[in-house]
Protein backbone atom coordinates (compact mmCIF):
# COMPACT_ATOMS: atom_id res chain seq x y z
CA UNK A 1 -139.42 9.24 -118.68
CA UNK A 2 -143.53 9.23 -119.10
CA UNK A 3 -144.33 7.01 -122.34
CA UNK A 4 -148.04 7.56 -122.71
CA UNK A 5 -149.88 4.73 -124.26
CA UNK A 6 -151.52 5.81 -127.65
CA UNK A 7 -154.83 5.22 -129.69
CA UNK A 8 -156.94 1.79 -128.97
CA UNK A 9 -154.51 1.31 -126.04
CA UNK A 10 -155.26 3.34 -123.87
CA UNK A 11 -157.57 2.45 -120.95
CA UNK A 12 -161.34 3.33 -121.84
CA UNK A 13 -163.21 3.80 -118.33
CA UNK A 14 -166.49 2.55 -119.73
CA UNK A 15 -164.28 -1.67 -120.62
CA UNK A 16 -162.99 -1.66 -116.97
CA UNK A 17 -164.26 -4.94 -115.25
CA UNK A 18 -162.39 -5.14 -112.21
CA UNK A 19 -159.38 -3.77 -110.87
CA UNK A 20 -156.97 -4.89 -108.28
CA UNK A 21 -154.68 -3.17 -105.38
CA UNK A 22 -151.28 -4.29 -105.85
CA UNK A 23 -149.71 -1.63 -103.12
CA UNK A 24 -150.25 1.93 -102.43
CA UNK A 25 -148.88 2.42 -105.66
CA UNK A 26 -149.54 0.04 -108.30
CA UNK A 27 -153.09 -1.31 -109.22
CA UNK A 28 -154.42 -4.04 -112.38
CA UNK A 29 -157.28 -3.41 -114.18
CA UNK A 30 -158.78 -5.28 -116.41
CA UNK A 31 -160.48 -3.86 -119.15
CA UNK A 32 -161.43 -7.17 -121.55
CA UNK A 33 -159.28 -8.34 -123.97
CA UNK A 34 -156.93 -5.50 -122.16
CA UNK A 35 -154.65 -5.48 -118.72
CA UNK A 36 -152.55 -2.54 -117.19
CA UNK A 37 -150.75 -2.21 -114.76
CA UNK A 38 -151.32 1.15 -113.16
CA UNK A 39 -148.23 3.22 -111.54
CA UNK A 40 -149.03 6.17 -109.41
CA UNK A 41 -147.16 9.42 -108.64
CA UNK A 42 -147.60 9.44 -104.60
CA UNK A 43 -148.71 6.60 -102.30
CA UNK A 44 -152.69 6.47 -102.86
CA UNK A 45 -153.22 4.05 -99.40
CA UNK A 46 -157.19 5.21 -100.04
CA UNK A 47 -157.12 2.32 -102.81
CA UNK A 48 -156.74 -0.76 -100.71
CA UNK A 49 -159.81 0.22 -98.84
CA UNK A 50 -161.88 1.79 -101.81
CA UNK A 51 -165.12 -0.23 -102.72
CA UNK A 52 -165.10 1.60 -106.13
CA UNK A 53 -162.56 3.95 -107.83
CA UNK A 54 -163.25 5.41 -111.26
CA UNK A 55 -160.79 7.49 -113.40
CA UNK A 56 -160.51 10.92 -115.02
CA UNK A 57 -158.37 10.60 -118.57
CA UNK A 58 -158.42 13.03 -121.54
CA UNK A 59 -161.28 15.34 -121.38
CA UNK A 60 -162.51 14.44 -124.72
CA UNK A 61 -162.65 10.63 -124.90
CA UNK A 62 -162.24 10.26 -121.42
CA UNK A 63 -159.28 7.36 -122.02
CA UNK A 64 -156.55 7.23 -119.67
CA UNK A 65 -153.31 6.76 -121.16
CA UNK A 66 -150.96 8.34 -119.07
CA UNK A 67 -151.16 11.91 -120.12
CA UNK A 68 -150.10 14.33 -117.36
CA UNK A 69 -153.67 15.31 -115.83
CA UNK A 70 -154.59 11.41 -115.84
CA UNK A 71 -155.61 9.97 -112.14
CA UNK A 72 -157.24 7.22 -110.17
CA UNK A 73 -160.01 8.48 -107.90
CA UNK A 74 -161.59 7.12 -104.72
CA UNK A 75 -164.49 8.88 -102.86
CA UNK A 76 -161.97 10.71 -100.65
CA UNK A 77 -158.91 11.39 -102.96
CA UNK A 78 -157.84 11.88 -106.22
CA UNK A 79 -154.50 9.89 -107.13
CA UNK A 80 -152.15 10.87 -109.86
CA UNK A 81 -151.38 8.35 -112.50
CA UNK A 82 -147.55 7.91 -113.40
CA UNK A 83 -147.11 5.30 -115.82
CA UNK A 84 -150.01 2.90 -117.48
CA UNK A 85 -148.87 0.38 -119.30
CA UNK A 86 -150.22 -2.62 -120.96
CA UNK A 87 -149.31 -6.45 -119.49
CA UNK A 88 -150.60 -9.80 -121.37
CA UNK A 89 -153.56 -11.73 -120.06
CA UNK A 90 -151.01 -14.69 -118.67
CA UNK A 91 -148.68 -11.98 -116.34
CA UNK A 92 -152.40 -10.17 -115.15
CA UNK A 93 -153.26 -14.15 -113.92
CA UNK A 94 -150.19 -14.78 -112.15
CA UNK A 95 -150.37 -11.26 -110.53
CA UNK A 96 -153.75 -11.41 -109.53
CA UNK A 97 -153.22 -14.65 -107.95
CA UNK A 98 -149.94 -14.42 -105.73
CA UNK A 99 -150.24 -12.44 -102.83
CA UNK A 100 -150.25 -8.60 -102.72
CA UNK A 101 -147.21 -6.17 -103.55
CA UNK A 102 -146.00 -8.93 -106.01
CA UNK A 103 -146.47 -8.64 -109.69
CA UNK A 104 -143.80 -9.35 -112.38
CA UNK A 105 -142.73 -7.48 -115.22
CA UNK A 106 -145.09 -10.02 -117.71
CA UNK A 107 -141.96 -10.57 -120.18
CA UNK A 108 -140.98 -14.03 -118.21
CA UNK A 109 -138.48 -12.12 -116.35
CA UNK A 110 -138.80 -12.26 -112.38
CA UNK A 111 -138.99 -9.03 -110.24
């Protein structure tokens, strides 16, 4: 089932500092002090390729927390967001440093 992220977790657009493409349907960002892992609906193969993405949240603050209507967007295509979901600073590390397709759930269990 969709559990949106609520409030200050959500992912504000404007704190994003770089983001990473796990597969064609997970990505990291990394928005600060914050991480997420980013699930999409569909494969989105546009990302791996994509020299900027931005995203479209909630039409009044513009966060993205997983709302239906929330998506990742490249110049060519417009991906629907799934699941967002917040990961600690140590499991965003590891992720971002093994090769891509493998990131782990960020609880010290192993995928």
């Amino acid at each position: 089932p969709r559990m949106p992220l609520t409030g200050p977790d959500c992912l504000d657009p404007a704190r994003v500092r770089s983001w990473h493409h796990v597969d064609s349907r997970q990505l990291l960002v990394d928005a600060g002090r914050r991480k997420y892992r980013i699930t999409l609906a569909e494969s989105c193969t546009e990302l791996g390729g994509a020299p900027t993405i931005s995203f479209r949240g909630d039409r009044v603050t513009g966060r993205v927390c997983g709302n239906f209507g929330d998506r990742v967007n490249t110049r060519r295509r417009s991906c629907r967001i799934e699941r967002i979901e917040l990961i600690d600073a140590a499991a965003f590390r590891e992720a971002t440093a093994r090769p891509r397709g493998q990131v782990s759930a960020g609880d010290g269990q192993k995928p």
